[in-house]
Protein backbone atom coordinates (compact mmCIF):
# COMPACT_ATOMS: atom_id res chain seq x y z
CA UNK A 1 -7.64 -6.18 -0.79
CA UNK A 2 -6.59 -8.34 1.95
CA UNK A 3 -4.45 -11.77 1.65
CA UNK A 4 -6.31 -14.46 1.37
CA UNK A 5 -6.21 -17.21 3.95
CA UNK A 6 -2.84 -19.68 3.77
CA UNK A 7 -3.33 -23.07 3.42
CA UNK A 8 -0.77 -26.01 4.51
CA UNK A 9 -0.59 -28.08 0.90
CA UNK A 10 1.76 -30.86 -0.22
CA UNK A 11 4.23 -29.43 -2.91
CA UNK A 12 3.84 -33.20 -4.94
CA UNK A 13 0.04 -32.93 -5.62
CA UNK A 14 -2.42 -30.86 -7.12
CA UNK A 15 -1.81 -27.05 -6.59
CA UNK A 16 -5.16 -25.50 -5.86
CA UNK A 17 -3.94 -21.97 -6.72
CA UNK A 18 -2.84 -23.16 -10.03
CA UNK A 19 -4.53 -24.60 -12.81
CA UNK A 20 -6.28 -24.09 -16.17
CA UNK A 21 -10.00 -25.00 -15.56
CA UNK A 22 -10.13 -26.79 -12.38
CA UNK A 23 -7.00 -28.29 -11.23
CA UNK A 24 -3.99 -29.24 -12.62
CA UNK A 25 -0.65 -30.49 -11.85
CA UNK A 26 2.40 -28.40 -10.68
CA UNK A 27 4.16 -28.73 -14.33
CA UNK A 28 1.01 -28.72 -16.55
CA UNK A 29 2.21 -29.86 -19.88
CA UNK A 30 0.19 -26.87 -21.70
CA UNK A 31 -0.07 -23.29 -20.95
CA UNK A 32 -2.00 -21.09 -20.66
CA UNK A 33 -3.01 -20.98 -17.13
CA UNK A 34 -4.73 -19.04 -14.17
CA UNK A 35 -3.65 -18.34 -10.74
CA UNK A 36 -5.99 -18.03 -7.59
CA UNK A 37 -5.00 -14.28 -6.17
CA UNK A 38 -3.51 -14.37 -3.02
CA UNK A 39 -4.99 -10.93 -2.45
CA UNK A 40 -8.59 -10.52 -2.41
CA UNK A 41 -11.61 -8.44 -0.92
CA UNK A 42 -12.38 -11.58 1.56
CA UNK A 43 -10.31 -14.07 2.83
CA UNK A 44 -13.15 -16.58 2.07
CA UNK A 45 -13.16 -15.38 -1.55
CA UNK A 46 -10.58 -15.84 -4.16
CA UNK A 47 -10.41 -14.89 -7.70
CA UNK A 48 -8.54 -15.98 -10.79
CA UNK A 49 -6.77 -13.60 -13.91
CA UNK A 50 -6.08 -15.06 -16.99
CA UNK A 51 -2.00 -14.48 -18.01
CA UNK A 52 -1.29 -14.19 -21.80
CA UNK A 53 0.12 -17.59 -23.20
CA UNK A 54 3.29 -15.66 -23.37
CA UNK A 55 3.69 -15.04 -19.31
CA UNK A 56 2.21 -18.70 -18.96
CA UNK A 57 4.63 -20.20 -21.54
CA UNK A 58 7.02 -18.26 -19.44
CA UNK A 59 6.49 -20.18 -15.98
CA UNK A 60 5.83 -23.18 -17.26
CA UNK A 61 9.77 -23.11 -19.22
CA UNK A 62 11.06 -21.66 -16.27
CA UNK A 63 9.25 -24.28 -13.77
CA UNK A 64 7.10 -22.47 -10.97
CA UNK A 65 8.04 -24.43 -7.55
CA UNK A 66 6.38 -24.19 -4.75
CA UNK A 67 7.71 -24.25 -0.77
CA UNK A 68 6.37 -26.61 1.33
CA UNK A 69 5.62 -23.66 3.75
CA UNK A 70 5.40 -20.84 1.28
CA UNK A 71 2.14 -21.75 0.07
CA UNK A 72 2.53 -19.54 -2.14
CA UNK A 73 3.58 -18.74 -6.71
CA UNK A 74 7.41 -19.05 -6.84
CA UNK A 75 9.26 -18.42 -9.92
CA UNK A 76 12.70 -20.19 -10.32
CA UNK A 77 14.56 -18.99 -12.72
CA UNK A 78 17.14 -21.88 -13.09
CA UNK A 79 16.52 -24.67 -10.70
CA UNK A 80 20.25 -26.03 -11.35
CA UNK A 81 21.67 -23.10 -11.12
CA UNK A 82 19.60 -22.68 -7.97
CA UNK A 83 21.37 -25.95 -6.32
CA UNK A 84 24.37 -25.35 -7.20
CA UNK A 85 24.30 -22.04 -4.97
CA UNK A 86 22.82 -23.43 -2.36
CA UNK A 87 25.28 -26.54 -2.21
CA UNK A 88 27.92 -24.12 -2.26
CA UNK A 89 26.98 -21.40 0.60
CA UNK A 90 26.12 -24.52 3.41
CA UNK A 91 29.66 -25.89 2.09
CA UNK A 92 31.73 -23.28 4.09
CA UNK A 93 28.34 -22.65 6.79
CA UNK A 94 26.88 -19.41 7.90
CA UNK A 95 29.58 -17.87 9.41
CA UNK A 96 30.46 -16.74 5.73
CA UNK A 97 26.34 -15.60 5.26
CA UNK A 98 24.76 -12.39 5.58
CA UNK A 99 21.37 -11.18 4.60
CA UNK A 100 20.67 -7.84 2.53
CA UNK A 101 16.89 -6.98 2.71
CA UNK A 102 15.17 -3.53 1.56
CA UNK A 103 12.45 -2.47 3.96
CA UNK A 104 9.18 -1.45 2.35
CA UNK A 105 7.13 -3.81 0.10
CA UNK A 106 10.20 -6.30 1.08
CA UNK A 107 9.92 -6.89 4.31
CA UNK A 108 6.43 -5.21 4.77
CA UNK A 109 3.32 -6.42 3.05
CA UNK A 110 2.09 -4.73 0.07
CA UNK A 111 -1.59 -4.96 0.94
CA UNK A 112 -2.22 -4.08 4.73
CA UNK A 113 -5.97 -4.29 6.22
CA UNK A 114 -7.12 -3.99 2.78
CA UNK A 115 -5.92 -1.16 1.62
CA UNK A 116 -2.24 -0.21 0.01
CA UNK A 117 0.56 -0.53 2.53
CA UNK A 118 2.09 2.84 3.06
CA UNK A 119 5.84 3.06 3.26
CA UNK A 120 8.21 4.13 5.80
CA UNK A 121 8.57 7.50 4.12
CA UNK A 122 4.62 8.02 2.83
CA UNK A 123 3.21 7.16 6.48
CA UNK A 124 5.14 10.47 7.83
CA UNK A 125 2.80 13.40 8.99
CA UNK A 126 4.58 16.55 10.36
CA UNK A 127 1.54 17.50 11.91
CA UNK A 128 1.66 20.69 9.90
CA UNK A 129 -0.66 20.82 6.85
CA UNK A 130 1.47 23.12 4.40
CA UNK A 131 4.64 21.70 4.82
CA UNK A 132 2.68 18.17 4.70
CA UNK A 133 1.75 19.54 1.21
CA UNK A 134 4.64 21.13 0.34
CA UNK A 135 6.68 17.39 0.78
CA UNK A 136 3.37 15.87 -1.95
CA UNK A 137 4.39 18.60 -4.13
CA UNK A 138 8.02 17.71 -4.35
CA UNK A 139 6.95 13.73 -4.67
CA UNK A 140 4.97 14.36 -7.83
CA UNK A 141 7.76 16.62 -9.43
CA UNK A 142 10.42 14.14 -8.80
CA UNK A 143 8.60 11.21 -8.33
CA UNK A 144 7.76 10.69 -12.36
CA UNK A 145 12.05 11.45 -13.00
CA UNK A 146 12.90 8.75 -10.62
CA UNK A 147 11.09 5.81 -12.85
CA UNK A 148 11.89 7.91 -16.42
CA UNK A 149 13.19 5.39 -18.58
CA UNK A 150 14.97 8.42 -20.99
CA UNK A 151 16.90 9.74 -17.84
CA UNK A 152 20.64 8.77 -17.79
CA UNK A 153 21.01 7.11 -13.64
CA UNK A 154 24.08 9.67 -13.66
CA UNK A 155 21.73 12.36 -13.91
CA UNK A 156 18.74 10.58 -11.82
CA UNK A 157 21.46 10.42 -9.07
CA UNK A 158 21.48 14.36 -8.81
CA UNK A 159 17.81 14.44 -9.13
CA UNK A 160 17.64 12.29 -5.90
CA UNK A 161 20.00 13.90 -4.13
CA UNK A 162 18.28 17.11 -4.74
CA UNK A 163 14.55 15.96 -4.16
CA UNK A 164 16.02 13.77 -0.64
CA UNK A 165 17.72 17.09 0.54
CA UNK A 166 14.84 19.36 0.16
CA UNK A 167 12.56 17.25 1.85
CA UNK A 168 14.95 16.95 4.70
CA UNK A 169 15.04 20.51 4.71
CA UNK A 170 11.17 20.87 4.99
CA UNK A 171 11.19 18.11 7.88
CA UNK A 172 13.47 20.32 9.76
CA UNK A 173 11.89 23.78 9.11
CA UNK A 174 8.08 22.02 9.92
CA UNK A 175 9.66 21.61 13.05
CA UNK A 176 9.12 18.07 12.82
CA UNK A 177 9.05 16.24 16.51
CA UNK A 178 9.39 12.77 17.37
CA UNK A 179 6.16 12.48 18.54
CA UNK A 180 4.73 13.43 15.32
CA UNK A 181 6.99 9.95 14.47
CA UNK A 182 5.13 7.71 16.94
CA UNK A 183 1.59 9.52 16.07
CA UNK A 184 2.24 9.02 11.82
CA UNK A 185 3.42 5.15 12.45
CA UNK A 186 0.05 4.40 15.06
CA UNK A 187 -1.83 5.61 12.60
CA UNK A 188 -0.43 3.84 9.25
CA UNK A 189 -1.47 0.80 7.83
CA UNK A 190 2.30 -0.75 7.42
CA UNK A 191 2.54 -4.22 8.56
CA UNK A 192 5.31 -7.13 8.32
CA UNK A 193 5.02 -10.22 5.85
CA UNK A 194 3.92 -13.16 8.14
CA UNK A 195 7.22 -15.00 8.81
CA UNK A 196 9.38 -12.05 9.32
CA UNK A 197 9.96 -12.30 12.70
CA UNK A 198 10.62 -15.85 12.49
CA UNK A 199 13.10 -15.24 10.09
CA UNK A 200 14.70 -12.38 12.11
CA UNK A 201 14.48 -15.00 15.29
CA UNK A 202 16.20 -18.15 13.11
CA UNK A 203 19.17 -15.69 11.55
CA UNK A 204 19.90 -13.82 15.11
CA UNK A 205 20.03 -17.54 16.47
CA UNK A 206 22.64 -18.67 13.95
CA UNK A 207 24.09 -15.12 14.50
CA UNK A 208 23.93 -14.21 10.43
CA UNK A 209 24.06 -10.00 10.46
CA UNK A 210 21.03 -8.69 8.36
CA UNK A 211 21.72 -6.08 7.04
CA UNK A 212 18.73 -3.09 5.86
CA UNK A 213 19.05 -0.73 3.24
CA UNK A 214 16.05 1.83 3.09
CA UNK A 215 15.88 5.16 1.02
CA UNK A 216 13.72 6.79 4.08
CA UNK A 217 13.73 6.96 7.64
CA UNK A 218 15.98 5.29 10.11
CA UNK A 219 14.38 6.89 13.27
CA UNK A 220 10.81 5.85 11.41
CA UNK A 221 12.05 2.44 10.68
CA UNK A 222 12.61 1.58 13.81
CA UNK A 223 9.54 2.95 15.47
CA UNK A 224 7.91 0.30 13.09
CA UNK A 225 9.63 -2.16 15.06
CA UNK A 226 8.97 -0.77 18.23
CA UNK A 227 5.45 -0.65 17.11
CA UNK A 228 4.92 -3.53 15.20
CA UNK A 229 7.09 -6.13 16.27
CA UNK A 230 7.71 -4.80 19.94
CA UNK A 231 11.33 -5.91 20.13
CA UNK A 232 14.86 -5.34 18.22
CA UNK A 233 17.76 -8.08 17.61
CA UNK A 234 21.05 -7.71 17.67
CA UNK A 235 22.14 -8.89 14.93
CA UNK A 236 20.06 -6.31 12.79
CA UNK A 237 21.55 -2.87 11.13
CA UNK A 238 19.96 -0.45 9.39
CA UNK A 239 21.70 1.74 6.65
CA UNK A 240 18.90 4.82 6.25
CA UNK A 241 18.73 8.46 6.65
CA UNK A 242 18.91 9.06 10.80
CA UNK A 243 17.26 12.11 12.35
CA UNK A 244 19.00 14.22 15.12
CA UNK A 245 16.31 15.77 18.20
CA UNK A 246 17.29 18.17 20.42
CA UNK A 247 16.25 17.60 23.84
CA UNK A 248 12.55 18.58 23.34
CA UNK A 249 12.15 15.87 20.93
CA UNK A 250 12.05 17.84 17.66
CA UNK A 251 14.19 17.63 14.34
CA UNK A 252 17.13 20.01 14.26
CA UNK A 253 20.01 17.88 11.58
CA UNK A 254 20.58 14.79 9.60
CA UNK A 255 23.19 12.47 10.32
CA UNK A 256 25.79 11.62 7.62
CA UNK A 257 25.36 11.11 4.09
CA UNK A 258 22.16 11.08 2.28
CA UNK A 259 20.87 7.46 1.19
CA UNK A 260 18.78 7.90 -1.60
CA UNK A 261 17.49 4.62 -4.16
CA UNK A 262 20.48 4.88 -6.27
CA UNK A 263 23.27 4.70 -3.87
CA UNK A 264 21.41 2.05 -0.94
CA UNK A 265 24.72 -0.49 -1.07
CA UNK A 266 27.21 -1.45 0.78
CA UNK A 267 29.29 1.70 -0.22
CA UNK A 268 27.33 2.92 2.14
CA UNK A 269 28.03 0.57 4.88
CA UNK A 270 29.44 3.10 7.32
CA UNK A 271 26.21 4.27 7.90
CA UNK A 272 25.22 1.01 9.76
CA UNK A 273 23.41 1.66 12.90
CA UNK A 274 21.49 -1.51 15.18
CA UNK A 275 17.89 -0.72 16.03
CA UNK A 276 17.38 1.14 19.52
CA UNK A 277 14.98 0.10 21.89
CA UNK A 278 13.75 3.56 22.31
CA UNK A 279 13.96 6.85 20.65
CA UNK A 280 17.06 8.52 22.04
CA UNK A 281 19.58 5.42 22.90
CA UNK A 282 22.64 5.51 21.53
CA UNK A 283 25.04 2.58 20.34
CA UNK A 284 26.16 0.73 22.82
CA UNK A 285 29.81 -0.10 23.48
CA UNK A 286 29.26 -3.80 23.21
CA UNK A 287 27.25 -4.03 20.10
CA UNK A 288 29.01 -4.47 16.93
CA UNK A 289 31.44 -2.07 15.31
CA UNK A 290 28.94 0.26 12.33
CA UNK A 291 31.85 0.48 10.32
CA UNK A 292 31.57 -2.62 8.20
CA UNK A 293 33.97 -5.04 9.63
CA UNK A 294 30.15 -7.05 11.06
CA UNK A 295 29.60 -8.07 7.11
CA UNK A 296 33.22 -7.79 5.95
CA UNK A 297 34.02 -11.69 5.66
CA UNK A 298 31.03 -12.72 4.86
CA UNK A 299 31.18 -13.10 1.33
CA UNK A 300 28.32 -15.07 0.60
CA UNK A 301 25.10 -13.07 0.64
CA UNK A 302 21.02 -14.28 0.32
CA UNK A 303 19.51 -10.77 -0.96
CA UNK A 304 16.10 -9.44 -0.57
CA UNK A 305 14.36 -6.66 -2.60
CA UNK A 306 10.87 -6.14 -4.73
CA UNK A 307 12.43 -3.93 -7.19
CA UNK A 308 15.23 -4.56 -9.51
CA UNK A 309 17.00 -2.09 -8.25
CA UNK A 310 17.23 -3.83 -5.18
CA UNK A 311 19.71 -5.90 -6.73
CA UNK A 312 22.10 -3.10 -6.42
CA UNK A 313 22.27 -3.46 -3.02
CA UNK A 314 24.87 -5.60 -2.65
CA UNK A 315 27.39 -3.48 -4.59
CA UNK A 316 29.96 -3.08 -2.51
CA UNK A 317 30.55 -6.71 -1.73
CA UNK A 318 32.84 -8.93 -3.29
CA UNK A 319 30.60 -11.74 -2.45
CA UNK A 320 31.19 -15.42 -4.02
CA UNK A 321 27.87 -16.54 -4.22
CA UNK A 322 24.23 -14.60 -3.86
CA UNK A 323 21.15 -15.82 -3.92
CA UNK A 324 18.23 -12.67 -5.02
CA UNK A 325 15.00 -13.26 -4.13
CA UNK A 326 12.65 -11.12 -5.29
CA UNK A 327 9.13 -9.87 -4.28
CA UNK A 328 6.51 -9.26 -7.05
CA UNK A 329 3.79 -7.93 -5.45
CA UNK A 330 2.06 -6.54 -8.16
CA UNK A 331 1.82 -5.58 -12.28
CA UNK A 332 2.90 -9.37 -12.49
CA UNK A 333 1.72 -10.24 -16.01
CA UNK A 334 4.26 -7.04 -16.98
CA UNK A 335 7.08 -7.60 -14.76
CA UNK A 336 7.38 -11.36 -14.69
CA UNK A 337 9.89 -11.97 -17.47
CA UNK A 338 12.36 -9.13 -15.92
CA UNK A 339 12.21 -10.20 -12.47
CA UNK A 340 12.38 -13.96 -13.48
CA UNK A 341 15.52 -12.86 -15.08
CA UNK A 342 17.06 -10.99 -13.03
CA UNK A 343 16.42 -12.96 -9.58
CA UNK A 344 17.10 -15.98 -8.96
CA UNK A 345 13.88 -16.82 -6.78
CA UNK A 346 10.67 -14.70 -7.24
CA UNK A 347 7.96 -15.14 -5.06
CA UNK A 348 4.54 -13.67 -6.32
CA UNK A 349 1.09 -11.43 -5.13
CA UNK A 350 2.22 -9.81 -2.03
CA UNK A 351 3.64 -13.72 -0.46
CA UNK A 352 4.45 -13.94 2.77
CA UNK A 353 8.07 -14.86 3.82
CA UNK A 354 8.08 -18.29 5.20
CA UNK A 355 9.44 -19.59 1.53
CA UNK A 356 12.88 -17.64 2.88
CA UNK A 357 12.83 -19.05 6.18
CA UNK A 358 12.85 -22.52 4.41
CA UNK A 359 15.38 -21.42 2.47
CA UNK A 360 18.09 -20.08 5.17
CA UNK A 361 17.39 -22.91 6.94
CA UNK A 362 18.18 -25.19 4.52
CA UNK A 363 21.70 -23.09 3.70
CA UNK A 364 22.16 -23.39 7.32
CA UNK A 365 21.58 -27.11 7.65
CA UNK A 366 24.42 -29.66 8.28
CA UNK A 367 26.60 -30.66 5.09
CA UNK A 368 24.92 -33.98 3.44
């Protein structure tokens, strides 16, 4: 399924992409309701599914908004709350503002060319069949442990840092190369959200750090920017597992400590690196210190994630105020109540990101 087809609509009249029958206003005074997909076979074709009255009782108490520019469902959870936020962080401007993003199905689509966006750690091919397997057959042991809902996170933790170290140890002995890197990312269907890059472009501009945290591949992270977006920015760091090549290109160590989904914070901020602008650079002595001080005063924080346990990734911060946005791409008639409760801002169906960019720019606008 591919996104449909964005279209520019005013935010004060009838939302084509929500209504019961035909149309109907953005606060319809009686649920339930359907929603036009933004992900369909055909951009020319859209499709509606029914939500329970419960879901649709749901958005209609907790007011679904929609950005001029997002075009797309947003859930607020409390509008006031919302403003109050907002009014706050452009009081004291964006030198106190830094952005926390996770990397795949956050900053990367969920759909890509029709078909389910890979991730930054599922794209990755050794090039050598059995140990290929050998990494599948340690996903679907651990992979069912990770989302247990009977597993204490104390003992998840251990899990993770078990399954993360033996796959690191099968990269290594596959005698995984860089090129094998390049090869796996040319070939993967991983794409950005439209608007990314004009949100990277509007917060290295107002020089805000961004900060992302990723429980895969530093070195395959950044390919994806070589690759995808043909550039870096400066003001970007990424806390992720980093590879070390020997000379010949292939995988011989791992750098530092292991970032796995339950400890992707700010403890971990030491591990900051900026993105290179080829494989092999190092950090340069004028780009900013990795040891935290970049983020350290600013204690106001706008975090992206599509998972709830995104919202962990500001731990570490003793931030004032922090705005979540979350990204449901999918399952929404089962997820909607949790991640309307626990984000502040959820945007819905794989949306792009040009609801953010609204919203930095308006914490970054002059004081009224």
């Amino acid at each position: 399924m591919t996104p449909c087809a964005l279209q520019r609509i005013n935010p004060t009249t009838t939302l084509p992409f929500l209504r019961r029958t035909a149309t109907a206003p953005l606060f319809p005074s009686k649920p339930p309701f359907s929603f036009l997909s933004s992900t369909s076979p055909s951009p020319h074709l859209r499709f509606s599914f029914s939500l329970s009255r419960g879901v649709a009782h749901l958005l209609h108490k907790r007011r679904c908004l929609c950005s001029k520019l997002a075009m797309s469902q947003v859930v607020v959870r409390d509008p006031d709350v919302l403003e109050r936020k907002k009014a706050s962080i452009r009081d004291v401007g964006p030198g106190k503002l830094q952005v926390i993003a996770d990397f795949d199905g956050t900053l990367t689509k969920y759909w890509c060319n029709g078909v389910r966006g890979q991730t930054s750690h599922s794209l990755l091919q050794q090039g050598n069949a059995e140990y290929d397997a050998k990494r599948q057959a340690l996903h679907e042991y651990y992979h069912p442990l990770e989302i247990s809902p009977t597993i204490p996170i104390e003992e998840k933790t251990k899990l993770m840092e078990e399954w993360w170290e033996k796959t690191h140890g099968l990269l290594i002995e596959g005698g995984l190369t860089y090129d094998a890197i390049r090869k796996s990312v040319a070939d993967a269907s991983i794409t950005f959200r439209d608007g990314v890059v004009q949100l990277f472009e509007f917060l290295e501009e107002k020089d805000i750090p961004v900060v992302i945290f990723s429980a895969g591949l530093a070195d395959i992270i950044e390919e994806v920017f070589r690759q995808k977006l043909h550039r870096s920015f400066k003001n970007i760091k990424i806390v992720s597992n980093r590879m070390q090549f020997d000379e010949s290109g292939r995988l011989v160590a791992f750098k530092g400590k292991t970032i796995h989904v339950f400890n992707k914070n700010e403890h971990a901020i030491d591990m900051a690196a900026p993105i290179h602008d080829k494989f092999g650079s190092s950090d340069s002595p004028d780009s900013p210190d990795v040891n935290g001080t970049f983020v350290k005063d600013r204690t106001n924080i706008v975090l992206l994630g599509d998972g709830l346990g995104d919202l962990g990734m500001s731990d570490g911060v003793s931030f004032e105020h922090r705005i979540a946005v979350g990204f449901l791409n999918s399952n929404i008639e089962k997820s909607l109540k949790d991640y309307s409760e626990a984000f502040d801002i959820v945007f819905l169906n794989d949306a792009p990101m040009w609801g953010v960019v609204d919203l930095v720019s308006e914490l970054c606008s002059m004081k009224q």
